[in-house]
Protein backbone atom coordinates (compact mmCIF):
# COMPACT_ATOMS: atom_id res chain seq x y z
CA UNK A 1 1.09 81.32 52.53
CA UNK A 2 0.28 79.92 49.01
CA UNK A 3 2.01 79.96 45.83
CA UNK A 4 -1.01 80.44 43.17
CA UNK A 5 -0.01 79.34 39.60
CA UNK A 6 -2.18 82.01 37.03
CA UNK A 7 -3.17 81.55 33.69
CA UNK A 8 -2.51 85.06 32.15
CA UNK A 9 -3.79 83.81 28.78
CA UNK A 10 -1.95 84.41 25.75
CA UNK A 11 -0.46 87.96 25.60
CA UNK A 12 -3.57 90.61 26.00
CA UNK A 13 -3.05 91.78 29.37
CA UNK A 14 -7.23 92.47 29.16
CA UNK A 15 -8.05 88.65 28.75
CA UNK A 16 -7.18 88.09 32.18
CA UNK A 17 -9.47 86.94 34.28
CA UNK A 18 -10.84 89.02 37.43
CA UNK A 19 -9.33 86.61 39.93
CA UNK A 20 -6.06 86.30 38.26
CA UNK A 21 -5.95 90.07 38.20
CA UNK A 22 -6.51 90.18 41.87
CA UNK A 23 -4.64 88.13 43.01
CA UNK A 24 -1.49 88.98 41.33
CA UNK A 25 -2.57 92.72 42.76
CA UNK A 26 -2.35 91.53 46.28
CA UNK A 27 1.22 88.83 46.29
CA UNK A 28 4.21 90.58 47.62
CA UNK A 29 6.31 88.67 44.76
CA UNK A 30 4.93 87.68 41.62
CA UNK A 31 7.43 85.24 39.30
CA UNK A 32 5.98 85.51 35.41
CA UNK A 33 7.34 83.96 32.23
CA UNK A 34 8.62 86.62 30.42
CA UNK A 35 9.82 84.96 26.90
CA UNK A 36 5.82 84.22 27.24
CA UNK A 37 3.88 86.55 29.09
CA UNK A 38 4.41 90.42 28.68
CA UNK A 39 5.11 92.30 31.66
CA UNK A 40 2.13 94.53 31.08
CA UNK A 41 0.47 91.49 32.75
CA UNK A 42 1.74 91.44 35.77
CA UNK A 43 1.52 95.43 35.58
CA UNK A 44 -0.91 94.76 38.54
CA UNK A 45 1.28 93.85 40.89
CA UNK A 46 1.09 95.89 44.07
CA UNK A 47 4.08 98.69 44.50
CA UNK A 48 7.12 97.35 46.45
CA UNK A 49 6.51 94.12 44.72
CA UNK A 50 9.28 91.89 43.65
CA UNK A 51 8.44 90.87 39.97
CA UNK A 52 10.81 88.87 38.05
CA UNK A 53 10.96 87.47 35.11
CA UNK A 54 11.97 83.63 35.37
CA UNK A 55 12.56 83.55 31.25
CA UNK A 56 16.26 83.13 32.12
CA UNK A 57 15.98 80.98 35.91
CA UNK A 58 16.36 77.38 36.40
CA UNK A 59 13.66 75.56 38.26
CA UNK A 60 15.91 74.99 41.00
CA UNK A 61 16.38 78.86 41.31
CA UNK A 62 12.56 79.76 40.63
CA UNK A 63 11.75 76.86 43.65
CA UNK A 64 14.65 79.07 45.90
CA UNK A 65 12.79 82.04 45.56
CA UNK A 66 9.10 80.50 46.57
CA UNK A 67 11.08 78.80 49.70
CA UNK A 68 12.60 82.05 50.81
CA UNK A 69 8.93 83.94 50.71
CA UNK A 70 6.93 81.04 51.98
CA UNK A 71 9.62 81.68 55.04
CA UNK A 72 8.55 85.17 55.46
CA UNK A 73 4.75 84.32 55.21
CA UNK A 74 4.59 85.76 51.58
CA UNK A 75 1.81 84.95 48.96
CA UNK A 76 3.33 83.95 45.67
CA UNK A 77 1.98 84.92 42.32
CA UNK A 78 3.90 82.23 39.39
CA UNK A 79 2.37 83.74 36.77
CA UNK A 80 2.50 81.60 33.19
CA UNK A 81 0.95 81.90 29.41
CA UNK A 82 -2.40 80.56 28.36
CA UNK A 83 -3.70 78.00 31.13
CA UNK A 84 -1.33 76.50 33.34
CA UNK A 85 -2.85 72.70 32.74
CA UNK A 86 -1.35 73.11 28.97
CA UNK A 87 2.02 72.47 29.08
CA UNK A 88 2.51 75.13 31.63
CA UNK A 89 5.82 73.05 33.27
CA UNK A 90 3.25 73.47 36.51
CA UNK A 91 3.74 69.64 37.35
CA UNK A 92 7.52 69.34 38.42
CA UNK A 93 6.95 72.91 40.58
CA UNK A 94 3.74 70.99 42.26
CA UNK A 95 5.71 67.91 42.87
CA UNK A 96 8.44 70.48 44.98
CA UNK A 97 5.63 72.24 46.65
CA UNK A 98 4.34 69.13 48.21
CA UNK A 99 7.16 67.75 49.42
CA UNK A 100 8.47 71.05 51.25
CA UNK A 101 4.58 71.05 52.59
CA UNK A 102 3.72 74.52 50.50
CA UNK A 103 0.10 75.56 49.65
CA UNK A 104 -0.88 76.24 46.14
CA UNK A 105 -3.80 76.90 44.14
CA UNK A 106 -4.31 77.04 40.26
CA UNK A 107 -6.09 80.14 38.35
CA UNK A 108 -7.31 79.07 34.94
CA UNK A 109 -6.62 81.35 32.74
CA UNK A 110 -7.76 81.94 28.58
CA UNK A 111 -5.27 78.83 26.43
CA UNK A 112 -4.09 80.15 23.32
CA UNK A 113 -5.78 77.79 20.72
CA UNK A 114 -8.98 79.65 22.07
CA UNK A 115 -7.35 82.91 21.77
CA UNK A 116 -6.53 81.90 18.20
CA UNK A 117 -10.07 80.56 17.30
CA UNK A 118 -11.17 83.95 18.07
CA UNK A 119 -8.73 86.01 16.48
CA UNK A 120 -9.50 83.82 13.43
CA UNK A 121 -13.04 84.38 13.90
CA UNK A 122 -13.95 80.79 13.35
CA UNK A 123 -15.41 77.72 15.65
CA UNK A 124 -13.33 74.52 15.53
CA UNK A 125 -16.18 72.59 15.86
CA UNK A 126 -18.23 72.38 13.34
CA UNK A 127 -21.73 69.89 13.08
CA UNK A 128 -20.20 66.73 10.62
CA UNK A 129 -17.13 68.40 10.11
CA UNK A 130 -15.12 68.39 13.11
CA UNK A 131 -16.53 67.63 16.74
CA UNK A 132 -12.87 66.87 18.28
CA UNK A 133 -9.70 69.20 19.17
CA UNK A 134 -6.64 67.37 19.86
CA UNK A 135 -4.15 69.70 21.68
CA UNK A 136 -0.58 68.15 20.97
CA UNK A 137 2.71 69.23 20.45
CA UNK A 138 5.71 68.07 18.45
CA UNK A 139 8.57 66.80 20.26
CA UNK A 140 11.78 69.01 18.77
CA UNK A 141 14.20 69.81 21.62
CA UNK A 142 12.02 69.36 24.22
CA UNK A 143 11.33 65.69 26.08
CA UNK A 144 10.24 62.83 23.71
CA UNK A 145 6.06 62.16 23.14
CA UNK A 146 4.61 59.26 24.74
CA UNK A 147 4.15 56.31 22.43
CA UNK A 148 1.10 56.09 20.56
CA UNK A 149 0.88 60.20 21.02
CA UNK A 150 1.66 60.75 17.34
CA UNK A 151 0.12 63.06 14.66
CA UNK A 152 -0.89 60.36 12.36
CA UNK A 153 -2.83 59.14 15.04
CA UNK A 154 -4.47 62.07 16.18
CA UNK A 155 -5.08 62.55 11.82
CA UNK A 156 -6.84 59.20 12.04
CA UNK A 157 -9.73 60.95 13.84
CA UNK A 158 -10.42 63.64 11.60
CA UNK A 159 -10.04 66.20 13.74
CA UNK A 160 -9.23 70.06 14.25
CA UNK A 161 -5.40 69.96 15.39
CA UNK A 162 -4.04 72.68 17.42
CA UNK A 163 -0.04 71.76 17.16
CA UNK A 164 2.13 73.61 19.69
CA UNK A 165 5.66 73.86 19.35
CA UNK A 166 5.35 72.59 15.81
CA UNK A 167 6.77 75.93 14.02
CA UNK A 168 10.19 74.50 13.01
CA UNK A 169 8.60 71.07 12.27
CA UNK A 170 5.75 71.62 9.21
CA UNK A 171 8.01 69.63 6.65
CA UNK A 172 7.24 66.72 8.96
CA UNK A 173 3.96 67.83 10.33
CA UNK A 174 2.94 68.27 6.25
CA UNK A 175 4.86 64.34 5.69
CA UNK A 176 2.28 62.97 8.33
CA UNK A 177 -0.88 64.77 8.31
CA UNK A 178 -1.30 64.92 3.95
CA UNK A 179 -2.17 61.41 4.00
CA UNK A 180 -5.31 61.96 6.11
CA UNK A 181 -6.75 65.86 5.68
CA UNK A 182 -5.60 65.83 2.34
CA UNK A 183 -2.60 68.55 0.49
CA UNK A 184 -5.52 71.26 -0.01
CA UNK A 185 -6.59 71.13 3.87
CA UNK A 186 -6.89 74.59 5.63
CA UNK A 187 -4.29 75.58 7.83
CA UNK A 188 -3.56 78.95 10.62
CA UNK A 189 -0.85 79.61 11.92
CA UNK A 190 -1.46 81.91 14.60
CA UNK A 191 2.14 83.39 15.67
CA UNK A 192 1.98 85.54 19.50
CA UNK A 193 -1.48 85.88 19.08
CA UNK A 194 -2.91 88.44 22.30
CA UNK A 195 0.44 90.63 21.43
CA UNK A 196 0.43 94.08 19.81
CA UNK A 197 2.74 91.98 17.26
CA UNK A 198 0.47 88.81 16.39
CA UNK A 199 0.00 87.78 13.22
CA UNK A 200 -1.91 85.37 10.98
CA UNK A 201 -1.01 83.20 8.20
CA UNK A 202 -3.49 80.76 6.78
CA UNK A 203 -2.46 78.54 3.73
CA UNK A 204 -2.87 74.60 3.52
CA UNK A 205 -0.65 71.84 4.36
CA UNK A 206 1.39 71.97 1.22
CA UNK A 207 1.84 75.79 0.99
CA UNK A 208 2.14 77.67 4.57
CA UNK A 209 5.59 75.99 5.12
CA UNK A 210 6.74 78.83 2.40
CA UNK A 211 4.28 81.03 3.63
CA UNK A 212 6.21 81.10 7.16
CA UNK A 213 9.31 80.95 5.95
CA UNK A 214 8.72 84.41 4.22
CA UNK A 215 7.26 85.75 7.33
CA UNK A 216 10.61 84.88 9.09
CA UNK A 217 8.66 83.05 12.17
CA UNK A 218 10.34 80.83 14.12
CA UNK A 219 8.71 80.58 17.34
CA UNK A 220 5.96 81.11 19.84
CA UNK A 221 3.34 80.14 16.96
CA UNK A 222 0.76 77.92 16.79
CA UNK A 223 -0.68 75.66 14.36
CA UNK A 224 -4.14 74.71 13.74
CA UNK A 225 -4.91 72.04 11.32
CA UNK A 226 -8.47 70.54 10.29
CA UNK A 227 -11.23 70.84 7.59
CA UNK A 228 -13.91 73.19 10.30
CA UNK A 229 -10.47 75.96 9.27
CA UNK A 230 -12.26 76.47 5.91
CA UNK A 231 -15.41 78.82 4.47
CA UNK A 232 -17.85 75.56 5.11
CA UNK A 233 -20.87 75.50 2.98
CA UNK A 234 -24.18 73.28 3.25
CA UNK A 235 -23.07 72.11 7.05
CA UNK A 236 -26.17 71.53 9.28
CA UNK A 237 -27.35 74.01 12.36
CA UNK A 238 -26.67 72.33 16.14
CA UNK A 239 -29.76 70.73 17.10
CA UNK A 240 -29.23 72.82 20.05
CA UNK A 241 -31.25 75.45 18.64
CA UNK A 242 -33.64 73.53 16.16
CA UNK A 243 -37.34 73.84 16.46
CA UNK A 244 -37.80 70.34 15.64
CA UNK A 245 -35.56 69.05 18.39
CA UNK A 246 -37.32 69.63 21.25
CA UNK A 247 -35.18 69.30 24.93
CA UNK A 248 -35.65 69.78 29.12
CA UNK A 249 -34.92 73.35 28.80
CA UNK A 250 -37.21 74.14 25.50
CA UNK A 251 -40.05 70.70 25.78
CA UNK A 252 -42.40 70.62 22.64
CA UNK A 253 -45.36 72.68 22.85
CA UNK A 254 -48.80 70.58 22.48
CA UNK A 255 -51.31 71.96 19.48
């Protein structure tokens, strides 16, 4: 018996992957997030199935559930957004799945700033603009950051920014990030993308607070922050590609 934590990606029930699918098509219960994950995405699951939604369960109840099929020999879908290494709440369950002596295995699955990249039609690396993401999130109501995990460090570098959890926090993520990518820097916020619902808001750090505010969005957004966000102009092509860059795979041809 395992318990196999999924990464259903961000809300399109298509961007799962082929494993994820079948697996979650063969466990007799299947636990998703469902303030996170629509239940189109665990449509799959086989009939007779029990599916629940653990949106409204404690961790002590979700952990109950797993116990009481790993006694009955059952296969345990815990299906969660995005990929479960990305604040996917996966560690505490592992740490309770070792020491009752349970199996599991971990599905990656598509993590929402790469959803969001795509829906924006953009790279967020781009040659001597940006060559760094920093995935962070802001601390709100959830448990504190680690010291020295703060935005005006991460600003120091330069990099593209993908904030989670920062929707209810631009004043301060515009107080701290200004100073270093500058008032007119490009920003997306990228609210459910993957759902029939998403939506996109782009502005800059001094005018998408409003921006939001008027769209009435107050959750399950995310924020991407960085210079590679705008229409670049006069950047350089990857040597990857260049003729004049010869590497193992494409070794200069003698005259």
């Amino acid at each position: 018996m395992t318990v196999y934590f999924i990464g259903a990606g961000p809300g399109d029930p298509e961007l799962l992957t082929l494993k994820a699918a079948r697996v979650i098509g063969a466990c007799p219960v299947c636990l998703y997030a469902g303030s996170l994950v629509p239940v189109d995405v665990v449509g799959c699951a086989p009939d007779g199935a029990l599916v629940m939604d653990t949106a409204p369960m404690t961790l002590d109840e979700t952990h109950a559930v797993i116990t009481d099929a790993h006694a009955k020999g059952q296969d345990i879908a815990r299906v969660h957004s995005g990929d479960p290494s990305l604040y996917g709440a996966i560690a505490e369950q592992i740490r309770r799945l070792k020491a009752d002596e349970i199996g599991y295995e971990i599905i990656p699955g598509v993590p929402a700033y790469a959803a969001a990249a795509a829906a924006l039609g953009t790279e967020l690396t781009v040659p001597e603009v940006a060559q760094s993401i920093v995935l962070t999130r802001m601390s709100m109501k959830s448990t504190g950051m680690p010291a020295g995990e703060t935005l005006e460090n991460f600003a120091r570098s330069g990099a593209t920014l993908a904030i989670h959890l920062g929707i209810r926090a631009l004043r301060e993520i515009e107080r701290q990030l200004v100073p270093y990518y500058g008032a007119d820097c490009p920003v997306a916020v990228i609210y459910r993308v993957g759902w029939p619902d998403q939506m996109i808001i782009r502005g800059t750090l001094t005018d998408v607070r409003e921006k939001v505010r008027a769209a009435k969005i107050t959750r399950t957004a995310l924020i991407l922050v960085g210079p590679a966000l705008a229409d670049q102009h006069g950047f350089p092509d990857s040597a990857l590609y260049d003729a004049a860059k010869p590497h193992v795979l494409r070794p200069r041809i003698k005259a």
